[in-house]
N, C-alpha and C. Protein backbone atom coordinates (compact mmCIF):
# COMPACT_ATOMS: atom_id res chain seq x y z
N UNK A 1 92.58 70.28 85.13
CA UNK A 1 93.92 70.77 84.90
C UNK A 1 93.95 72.31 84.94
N UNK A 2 92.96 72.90 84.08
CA UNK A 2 92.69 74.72 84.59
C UNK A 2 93.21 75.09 85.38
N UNK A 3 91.49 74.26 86.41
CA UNK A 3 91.43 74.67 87.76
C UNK A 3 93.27 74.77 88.94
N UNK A 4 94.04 73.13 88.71
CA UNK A 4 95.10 73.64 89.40
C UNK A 4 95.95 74.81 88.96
N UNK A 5 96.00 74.72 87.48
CA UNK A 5 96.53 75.89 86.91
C UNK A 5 96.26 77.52 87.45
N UNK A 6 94.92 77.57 87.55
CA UNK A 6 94.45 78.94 88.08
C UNK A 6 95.02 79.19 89.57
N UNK A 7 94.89 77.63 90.45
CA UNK A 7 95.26 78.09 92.01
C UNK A 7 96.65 78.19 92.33
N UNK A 8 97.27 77.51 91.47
CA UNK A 8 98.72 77.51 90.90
C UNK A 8 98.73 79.20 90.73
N UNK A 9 98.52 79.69 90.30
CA UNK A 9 98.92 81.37 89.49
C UNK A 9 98.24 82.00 90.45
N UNK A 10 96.74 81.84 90.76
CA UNK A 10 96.58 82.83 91.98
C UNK A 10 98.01 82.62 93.42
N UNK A 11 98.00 81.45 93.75
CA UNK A 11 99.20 81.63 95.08
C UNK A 11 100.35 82.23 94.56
N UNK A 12 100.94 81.98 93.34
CA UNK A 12 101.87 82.88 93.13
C UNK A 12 101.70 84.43 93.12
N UNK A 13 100.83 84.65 92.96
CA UNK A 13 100.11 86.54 92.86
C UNK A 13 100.11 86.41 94.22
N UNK A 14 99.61 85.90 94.97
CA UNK A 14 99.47 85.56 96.61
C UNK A 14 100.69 85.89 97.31
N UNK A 15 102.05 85.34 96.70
CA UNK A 15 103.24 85.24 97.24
C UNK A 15 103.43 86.93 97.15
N UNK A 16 103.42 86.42 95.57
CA UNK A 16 104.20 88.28 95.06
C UNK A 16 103.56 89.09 95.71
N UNK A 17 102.67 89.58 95.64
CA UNK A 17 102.34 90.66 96.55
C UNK A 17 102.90 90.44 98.46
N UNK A 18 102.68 89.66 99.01
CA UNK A 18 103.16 89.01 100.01
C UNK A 18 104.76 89.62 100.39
N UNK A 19 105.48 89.71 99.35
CA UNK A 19 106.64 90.45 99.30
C UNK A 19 106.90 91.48 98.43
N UNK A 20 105.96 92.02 98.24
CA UNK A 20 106.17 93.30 97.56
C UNK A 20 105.97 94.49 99.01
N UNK A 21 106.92 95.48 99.14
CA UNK A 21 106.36 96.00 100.35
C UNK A 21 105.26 96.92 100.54
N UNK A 22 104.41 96.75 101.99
CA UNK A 22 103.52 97.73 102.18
C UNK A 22 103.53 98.56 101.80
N UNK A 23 104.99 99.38 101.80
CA UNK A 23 104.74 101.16 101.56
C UNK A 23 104.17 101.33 100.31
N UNK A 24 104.42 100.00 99.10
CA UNK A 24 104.21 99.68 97.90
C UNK A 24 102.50 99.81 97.68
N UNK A 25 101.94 99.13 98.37
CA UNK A 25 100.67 98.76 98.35
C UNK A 25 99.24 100.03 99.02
N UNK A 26 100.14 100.45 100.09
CA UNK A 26 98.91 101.35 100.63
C UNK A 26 98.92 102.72 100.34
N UNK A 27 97.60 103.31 100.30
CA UNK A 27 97.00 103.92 99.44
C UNK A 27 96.74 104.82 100.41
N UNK A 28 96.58 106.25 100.60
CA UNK A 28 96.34 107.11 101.95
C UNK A 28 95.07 107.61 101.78
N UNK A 29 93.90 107.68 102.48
CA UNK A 29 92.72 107.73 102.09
C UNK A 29 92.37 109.54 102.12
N UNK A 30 93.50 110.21 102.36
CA UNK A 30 93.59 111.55 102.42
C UNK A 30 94.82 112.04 102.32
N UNK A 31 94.93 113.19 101.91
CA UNK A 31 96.18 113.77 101.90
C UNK A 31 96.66 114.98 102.13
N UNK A 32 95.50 115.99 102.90
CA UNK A 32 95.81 117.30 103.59
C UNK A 32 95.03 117.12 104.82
N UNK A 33 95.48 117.93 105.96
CA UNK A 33 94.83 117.93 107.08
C UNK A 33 94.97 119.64 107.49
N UNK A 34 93.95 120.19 107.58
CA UNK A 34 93.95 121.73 108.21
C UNK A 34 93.70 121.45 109.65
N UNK A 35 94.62 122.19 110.40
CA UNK A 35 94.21 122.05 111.95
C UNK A 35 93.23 123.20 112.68
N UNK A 36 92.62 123.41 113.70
CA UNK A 36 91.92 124.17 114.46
C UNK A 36 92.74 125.28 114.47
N UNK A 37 93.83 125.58 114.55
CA UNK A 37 94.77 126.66 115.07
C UNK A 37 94.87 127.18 113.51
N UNK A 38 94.64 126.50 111.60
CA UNK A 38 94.93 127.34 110.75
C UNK A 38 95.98 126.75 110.09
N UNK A 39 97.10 125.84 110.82
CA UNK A 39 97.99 125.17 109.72
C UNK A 39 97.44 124.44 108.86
N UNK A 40 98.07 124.04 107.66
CA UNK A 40 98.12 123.53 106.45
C UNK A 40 98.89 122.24 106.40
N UNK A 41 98.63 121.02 106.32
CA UNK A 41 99.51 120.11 105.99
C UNK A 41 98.99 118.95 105.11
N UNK A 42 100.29 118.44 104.71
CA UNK A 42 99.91 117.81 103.68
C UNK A 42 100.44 116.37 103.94
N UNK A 43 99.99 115.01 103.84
CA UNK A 43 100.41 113.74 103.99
C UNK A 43 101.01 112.90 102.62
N UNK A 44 102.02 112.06 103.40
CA UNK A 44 102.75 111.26 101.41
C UNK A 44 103.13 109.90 102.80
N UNK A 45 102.96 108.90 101.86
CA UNK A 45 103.95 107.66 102.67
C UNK A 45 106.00 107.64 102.37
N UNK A 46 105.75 106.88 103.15
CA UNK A 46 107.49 107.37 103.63
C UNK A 46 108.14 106.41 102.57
N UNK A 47 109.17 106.40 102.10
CA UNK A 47 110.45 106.17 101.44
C UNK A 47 111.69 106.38 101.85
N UNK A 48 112.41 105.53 100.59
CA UNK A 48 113.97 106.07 101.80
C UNK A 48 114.44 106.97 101.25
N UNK A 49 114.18 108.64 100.77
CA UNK A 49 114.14 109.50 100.67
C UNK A 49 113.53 110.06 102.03
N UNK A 50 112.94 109.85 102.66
CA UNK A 50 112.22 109.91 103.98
C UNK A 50 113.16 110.01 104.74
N UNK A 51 114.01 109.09 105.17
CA UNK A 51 115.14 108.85 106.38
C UNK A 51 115.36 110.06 106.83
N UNK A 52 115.93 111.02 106.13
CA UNK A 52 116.73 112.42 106.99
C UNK A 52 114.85 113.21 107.80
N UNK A 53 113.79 113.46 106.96
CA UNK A 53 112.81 113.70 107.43
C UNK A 53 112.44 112.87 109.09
N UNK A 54 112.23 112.34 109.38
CA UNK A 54 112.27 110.95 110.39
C UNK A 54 113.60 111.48 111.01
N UNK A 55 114.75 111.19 110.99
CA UNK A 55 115.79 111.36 112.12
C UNK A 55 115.40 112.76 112.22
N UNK A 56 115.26 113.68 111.68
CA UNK A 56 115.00 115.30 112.21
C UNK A 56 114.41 114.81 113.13
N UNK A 57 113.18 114.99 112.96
CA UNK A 57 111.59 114.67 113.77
C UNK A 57 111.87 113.87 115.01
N UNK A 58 113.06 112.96 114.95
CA UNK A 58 113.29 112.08 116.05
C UNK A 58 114.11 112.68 117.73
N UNK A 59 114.81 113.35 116.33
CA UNK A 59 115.85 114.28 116.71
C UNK A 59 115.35 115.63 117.79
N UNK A 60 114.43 116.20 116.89
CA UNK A 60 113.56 116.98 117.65
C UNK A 60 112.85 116.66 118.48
N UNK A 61 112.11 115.51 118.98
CA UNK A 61 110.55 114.58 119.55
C UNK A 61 111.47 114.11 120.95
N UNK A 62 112.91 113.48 120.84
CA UNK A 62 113.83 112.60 121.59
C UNK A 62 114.60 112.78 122.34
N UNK A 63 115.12 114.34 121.99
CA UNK A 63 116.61 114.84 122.64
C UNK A 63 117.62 113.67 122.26
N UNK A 64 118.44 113.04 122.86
CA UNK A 64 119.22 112.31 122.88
C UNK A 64 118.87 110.79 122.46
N UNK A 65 117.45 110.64 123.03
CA UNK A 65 117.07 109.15 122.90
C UNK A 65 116.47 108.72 121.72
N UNK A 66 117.19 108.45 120.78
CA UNK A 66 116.52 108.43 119.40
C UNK A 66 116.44 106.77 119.24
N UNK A 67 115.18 106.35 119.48
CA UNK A 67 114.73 105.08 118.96
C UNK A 67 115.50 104.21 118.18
N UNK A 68 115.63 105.10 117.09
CA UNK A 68 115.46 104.44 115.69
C UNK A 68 116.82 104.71 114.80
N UNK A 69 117.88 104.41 114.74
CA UNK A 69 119.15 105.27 113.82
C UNK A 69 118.65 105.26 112.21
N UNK A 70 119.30 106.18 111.63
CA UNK A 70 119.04 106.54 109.96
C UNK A 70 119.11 104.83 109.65
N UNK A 71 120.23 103.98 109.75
CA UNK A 71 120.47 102.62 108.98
C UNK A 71 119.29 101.97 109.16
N UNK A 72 118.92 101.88 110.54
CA UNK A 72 117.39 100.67 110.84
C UNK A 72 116.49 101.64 109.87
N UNK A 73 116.14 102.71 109.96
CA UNK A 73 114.84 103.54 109.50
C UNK A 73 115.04 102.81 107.82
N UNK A 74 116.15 103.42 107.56
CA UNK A 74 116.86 103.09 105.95
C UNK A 74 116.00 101.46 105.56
N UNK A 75 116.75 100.91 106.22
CA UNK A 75 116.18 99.38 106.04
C UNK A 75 114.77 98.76 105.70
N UNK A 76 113.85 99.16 107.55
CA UNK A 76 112.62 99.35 107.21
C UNK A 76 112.23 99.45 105.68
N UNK A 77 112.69 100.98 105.40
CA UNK A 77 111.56 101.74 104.47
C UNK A 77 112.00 100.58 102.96
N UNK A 78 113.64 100.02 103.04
CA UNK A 78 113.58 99.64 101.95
C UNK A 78 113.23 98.57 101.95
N UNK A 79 113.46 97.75 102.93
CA UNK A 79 113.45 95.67 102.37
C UNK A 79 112.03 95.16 103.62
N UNK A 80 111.38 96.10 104.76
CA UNK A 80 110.69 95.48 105.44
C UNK A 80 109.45 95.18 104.47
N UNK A 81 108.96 94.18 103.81
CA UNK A 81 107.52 93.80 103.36
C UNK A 81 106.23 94.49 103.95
N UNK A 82 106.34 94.52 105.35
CA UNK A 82 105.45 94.54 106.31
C UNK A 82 105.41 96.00 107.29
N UNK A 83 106.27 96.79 106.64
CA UNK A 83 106.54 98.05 107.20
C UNK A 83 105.98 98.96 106.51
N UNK A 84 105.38 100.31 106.69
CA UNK A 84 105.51 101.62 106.06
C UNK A 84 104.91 102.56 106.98
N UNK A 85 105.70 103.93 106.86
CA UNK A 85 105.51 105.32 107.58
C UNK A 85 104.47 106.11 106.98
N UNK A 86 103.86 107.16 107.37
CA UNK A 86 103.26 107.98 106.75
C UNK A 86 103.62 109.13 107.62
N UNK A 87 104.07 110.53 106.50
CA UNK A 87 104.61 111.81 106.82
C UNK A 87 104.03 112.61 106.72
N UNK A 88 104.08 113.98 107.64
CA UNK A 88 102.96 115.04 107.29
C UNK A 88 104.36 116.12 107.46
N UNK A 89 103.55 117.22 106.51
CA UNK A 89 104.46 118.53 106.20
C UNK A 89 104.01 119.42 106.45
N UNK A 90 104.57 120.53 107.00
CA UNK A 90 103.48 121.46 106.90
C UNK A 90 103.62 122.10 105.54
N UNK A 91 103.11 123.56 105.62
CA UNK A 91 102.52 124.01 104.20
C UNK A 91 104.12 124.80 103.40
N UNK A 92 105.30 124.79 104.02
CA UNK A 92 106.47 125.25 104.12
C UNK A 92 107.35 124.35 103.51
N UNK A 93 106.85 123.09 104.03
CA UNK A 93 107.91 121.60 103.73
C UNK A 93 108.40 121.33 104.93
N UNK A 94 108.45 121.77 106.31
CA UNK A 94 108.76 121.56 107.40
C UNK A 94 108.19 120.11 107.70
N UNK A 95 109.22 118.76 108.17
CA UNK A 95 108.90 117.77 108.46
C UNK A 95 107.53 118.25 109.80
N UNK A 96 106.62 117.71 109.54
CA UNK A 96 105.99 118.40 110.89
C UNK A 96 105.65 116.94 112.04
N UNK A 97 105.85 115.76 111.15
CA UNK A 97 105.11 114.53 112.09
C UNK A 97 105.47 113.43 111.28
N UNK A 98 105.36 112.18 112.17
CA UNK A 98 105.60 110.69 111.17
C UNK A 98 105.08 109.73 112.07
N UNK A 99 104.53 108.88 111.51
CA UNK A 99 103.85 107.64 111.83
C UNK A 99 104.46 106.24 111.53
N UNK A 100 105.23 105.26 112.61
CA UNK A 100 106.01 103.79 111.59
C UNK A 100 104.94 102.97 112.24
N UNK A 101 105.00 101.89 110.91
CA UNK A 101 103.59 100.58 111.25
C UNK A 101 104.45 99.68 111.07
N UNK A 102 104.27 98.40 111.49
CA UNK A 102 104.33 97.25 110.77
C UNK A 102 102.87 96.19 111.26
N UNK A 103 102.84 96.11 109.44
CA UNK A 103 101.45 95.06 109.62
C UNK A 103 102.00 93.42 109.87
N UNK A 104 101.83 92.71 110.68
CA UNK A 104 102.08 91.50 111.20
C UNK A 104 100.46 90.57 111.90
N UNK A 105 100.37 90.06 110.80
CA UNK A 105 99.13 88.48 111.34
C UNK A 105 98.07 90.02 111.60
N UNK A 106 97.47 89.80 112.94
CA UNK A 106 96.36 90.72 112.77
C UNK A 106 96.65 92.17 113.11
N UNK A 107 97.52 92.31 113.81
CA UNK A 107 98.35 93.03 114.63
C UNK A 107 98.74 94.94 113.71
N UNK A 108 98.70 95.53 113.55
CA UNK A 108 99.11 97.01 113.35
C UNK A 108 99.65 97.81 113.68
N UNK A 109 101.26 97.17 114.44
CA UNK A 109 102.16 97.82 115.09
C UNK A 109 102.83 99.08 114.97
N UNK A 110 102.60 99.75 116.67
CA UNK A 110 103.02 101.12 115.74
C UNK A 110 104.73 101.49 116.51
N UNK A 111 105.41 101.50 115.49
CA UNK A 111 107.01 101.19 115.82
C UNK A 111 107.27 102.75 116.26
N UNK A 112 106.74 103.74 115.76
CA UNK A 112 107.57 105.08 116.06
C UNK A 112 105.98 106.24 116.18
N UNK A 113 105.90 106.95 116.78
CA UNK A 113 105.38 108.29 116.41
C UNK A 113 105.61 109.57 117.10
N UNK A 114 106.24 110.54 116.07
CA UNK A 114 107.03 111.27 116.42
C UNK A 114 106.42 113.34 115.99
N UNK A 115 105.74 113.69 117.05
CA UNK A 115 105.23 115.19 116.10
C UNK A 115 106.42 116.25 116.44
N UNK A 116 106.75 116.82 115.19
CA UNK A 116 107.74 118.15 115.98
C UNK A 116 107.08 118.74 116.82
N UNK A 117 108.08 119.10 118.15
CA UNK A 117 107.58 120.14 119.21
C UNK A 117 106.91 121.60 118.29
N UNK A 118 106.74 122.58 117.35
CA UNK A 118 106.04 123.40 116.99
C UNK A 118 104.59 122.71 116.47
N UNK A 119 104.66 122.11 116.41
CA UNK A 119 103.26 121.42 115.66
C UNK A 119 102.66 120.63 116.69
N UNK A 120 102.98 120.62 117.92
CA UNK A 120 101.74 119.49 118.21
C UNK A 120 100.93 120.49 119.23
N UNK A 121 99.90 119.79 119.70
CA UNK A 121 98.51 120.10 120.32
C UNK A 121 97.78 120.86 119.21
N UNK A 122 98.08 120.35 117.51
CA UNK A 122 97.36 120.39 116.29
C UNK A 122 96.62 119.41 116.09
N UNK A 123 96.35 118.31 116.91
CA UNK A 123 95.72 116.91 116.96
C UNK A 123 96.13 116.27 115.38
N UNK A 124 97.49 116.53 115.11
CA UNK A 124 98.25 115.42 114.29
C UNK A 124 98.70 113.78 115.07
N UNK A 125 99.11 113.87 116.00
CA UNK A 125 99.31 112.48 116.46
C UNK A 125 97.82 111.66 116.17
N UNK A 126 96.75 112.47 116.70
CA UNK A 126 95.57 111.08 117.04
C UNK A 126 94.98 111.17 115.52
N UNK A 127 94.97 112.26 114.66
CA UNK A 127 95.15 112.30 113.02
C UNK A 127 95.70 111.08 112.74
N UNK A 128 97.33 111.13 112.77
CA UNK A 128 97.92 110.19 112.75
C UNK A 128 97.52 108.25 112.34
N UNK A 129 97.43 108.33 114.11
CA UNK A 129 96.29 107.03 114.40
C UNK A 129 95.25 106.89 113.63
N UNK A 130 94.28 107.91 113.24
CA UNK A 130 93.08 107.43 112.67
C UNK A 130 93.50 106.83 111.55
N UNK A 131 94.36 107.73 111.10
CA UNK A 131 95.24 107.38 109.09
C UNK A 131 95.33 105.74 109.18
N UNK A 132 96.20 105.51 110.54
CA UNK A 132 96.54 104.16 110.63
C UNK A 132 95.72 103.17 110.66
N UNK A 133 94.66 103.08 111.48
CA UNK A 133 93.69 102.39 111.96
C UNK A 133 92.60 102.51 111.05
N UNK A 134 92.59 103.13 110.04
CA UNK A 134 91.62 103.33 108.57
C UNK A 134 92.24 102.31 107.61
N UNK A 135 93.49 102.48 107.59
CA UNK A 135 94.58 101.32 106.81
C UNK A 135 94.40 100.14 107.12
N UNK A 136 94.83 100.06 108.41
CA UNK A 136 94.66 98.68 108.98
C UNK A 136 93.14 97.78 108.76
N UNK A 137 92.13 99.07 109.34
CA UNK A 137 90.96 97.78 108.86
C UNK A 137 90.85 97.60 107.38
N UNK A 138 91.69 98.31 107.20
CA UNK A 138 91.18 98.20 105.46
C UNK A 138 92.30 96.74 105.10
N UNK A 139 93.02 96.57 105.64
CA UNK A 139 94.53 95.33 105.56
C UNK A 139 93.83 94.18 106.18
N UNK A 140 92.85 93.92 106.84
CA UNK A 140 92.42 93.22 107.76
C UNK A 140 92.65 92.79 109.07
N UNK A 141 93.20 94.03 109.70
CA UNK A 141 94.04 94.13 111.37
C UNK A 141 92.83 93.96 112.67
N UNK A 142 93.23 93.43 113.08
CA UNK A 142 92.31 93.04 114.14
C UNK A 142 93.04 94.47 115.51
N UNK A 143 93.90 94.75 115.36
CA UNK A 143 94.64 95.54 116.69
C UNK A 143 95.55 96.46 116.28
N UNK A 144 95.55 97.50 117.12
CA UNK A 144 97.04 98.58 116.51
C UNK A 144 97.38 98.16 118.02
N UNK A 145 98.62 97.75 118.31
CA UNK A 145 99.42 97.76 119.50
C UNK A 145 100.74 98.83 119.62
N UNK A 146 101.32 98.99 120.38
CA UNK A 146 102.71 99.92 120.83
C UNK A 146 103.21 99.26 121.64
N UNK A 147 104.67 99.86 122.07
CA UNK A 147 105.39 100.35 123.16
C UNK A 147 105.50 101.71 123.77
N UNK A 148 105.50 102.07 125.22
CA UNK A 148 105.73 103.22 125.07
C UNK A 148 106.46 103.49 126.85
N UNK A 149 107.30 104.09 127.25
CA UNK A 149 108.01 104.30 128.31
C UNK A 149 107.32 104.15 129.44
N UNK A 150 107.51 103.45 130.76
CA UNK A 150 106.62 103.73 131.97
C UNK A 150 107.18 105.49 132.34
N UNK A 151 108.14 106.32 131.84
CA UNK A 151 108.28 107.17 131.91
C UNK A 151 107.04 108.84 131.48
N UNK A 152 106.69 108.05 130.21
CA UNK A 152 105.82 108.56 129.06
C UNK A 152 104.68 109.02 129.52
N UNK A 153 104.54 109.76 130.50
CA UNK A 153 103.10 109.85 130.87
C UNK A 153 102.12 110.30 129.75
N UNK A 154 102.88 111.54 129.56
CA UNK A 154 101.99 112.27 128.12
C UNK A 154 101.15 111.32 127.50
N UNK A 155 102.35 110.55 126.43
CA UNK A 155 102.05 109.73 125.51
C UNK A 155 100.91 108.63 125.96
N UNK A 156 101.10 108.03 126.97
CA UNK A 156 100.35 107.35 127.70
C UNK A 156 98.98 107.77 127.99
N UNK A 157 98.66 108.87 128.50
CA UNK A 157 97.29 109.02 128.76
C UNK A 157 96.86 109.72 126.90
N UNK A 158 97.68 109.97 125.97
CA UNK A 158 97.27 110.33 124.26
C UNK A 158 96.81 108.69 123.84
N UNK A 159 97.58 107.82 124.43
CA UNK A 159 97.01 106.21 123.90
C UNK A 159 95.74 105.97 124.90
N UNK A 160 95.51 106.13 125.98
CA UNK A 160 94.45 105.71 126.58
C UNK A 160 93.41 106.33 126.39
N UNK A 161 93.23 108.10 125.95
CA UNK A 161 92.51 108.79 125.17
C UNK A 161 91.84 107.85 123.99
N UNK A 162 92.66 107.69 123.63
CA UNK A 162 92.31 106.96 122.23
C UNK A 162 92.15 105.29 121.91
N UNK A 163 91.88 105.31 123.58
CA UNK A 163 91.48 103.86 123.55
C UNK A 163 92.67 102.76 123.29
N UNK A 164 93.79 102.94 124.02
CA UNK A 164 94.35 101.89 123.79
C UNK A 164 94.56 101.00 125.94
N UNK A 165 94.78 100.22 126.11
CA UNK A 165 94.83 99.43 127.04
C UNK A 165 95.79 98.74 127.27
N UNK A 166 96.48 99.39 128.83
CA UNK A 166 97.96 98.68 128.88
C UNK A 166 97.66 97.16 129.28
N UNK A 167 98.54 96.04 128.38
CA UNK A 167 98.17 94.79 128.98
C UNK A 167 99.48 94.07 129.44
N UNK A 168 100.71 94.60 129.67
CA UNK A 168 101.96 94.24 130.24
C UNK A 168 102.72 95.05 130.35
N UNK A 169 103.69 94.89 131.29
CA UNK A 169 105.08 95.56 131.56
C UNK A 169 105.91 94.79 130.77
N UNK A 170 106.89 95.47 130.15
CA UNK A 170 108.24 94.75 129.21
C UNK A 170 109.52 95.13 130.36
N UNK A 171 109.69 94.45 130.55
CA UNK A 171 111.47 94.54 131.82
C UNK A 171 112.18 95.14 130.66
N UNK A 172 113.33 96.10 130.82
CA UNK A 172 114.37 96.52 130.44
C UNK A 172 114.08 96.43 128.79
N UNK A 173 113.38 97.00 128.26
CA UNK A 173 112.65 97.30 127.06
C UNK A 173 113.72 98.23 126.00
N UNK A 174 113.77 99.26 126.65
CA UNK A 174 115.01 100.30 125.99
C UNK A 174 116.31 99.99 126.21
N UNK A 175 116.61 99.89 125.39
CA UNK A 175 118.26 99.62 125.31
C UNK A 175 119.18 100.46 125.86
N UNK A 176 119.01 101.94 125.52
CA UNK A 176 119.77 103.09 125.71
C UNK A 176 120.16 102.78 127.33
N UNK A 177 118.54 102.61 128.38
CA UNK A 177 118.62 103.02 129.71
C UNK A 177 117.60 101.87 130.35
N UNK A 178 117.88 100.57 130.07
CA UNK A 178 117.00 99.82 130.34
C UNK A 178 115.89 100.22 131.24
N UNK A 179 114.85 101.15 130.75
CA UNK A 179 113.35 101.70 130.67
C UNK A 179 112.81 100.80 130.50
N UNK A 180 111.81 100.41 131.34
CA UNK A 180 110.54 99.53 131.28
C UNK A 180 109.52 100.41 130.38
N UNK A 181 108.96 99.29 129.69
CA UNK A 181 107.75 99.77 128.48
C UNK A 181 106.41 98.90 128.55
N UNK A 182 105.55 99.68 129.02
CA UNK A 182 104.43 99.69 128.90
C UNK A 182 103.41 98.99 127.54
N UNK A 183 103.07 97.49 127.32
CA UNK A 183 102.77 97.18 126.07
C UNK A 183 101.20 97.76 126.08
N UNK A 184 100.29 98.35 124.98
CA UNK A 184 99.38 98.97 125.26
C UNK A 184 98.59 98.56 124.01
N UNK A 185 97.73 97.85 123.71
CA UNK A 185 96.67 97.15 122.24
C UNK A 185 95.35 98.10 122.80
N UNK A 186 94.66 98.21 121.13
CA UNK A 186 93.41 98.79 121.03
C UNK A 186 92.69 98.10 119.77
N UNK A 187 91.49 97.06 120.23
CA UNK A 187 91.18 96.63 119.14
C UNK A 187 90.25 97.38 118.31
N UNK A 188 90.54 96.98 116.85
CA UNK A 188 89.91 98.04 116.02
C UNK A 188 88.49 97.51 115.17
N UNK A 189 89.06 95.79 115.67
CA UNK A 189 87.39 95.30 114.60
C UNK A 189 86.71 94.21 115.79
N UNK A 190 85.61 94.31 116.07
CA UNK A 190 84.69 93.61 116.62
C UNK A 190 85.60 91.68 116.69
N UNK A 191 85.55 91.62 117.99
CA UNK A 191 85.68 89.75 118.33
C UNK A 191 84.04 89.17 117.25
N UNK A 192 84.41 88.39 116.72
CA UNK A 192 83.84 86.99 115.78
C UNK A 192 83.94 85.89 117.08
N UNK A 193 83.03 85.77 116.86
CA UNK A 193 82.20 84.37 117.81
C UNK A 193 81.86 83.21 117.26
N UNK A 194 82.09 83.72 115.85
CA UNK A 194 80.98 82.19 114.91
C UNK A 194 79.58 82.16 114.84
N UNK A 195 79.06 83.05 115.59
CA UNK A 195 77.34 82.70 115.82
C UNK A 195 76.53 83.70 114.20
């Protein structure tokens, strides 16, 4: 009788956490980054105090084509389980960069990443990634995957740098300008064989 009792109360702890959200749960395994060039920045996970930080950054990163509106970002940060950002500042408070995940099955999706034009070629984006992909194996992610524009060259050869591998075309992907998107996975933990 315990025993069901105990597996009884562990699955419920199982659940609860299960819906308690990520941003809730993860822990940043650092929280300043000095760059080669001398800036100062500092990392926090995102909240929905976050939102206006994020549409800047989007704002700035996008011109016109902003992914993501304040309401979806809003949402995310508050009710997604399976979502959370991580923000970097510089030493001023200047939004300088942002990172969106969602953890799904093995998967470590990366929904947004966005560096202000003064701050990048500070190697914050692939910073960024590592933050993520430190999380993730630590969550038990088998993959960080994206989207990213057949337009995107930049971005594109910054993911293949870093080891990611395009494995499909998405037809009419962007909404704004039906843009084809490039799906691109990088696995982060060794294939299991059983042996």
């Amino acid at each position: 009788m315990y025993k069901k009792l105990q597996d009884w109360m562990d699955d419920l702890d199982q659940k609860k956490m299960e819906m308690e959200r990520l941003s809730d749960r993860v822990r940043l395994p650092v929280y300043h980054y000095d760059s080669k060039d001398g800036y100062h920045f500092s990392f926090k996970i995102g909240d929905t105090e976050s939102v206006d930080d994020i549409m800047e950054l989007q704002k700035l990163s996008y011109d016109e084509d902003i992914p993501w509106q304040s309401k979806s970002v809003w949402h995310d940060l508050a009710y997604n389980p399976k979502a959370f950002y991580i923000l970097v500042y510089a030493e001023d408070g200047t939004p300088a960069a942002f990172i969106g995940s969602w953890l799904v099955e093995d998967d470590a999706h990366i929904t947004n990443l966005c560096v202000n034009p003064t701050y990048q070629r500070q190697g914050l984006a692939r910073y960024l990634m590592d933050l993520l992909k430190e999380i993730a194996v630590e969550m038990d992610m088998h993959f960080l995957s994206l989207e990213v524009r057949v337009s995107n060259n930049i971005a594109q050869q910054l993911y293949i740098r870093y080891g990611f591998k395009p494995t499909r075309l998405i037809k009419d992907y962007y909404k704004n300008n039906q843009e084809d998107a490039i799906k691109m996975v990088k696995r982060i933990r060794p294939k299991f064989d059983g042996n």
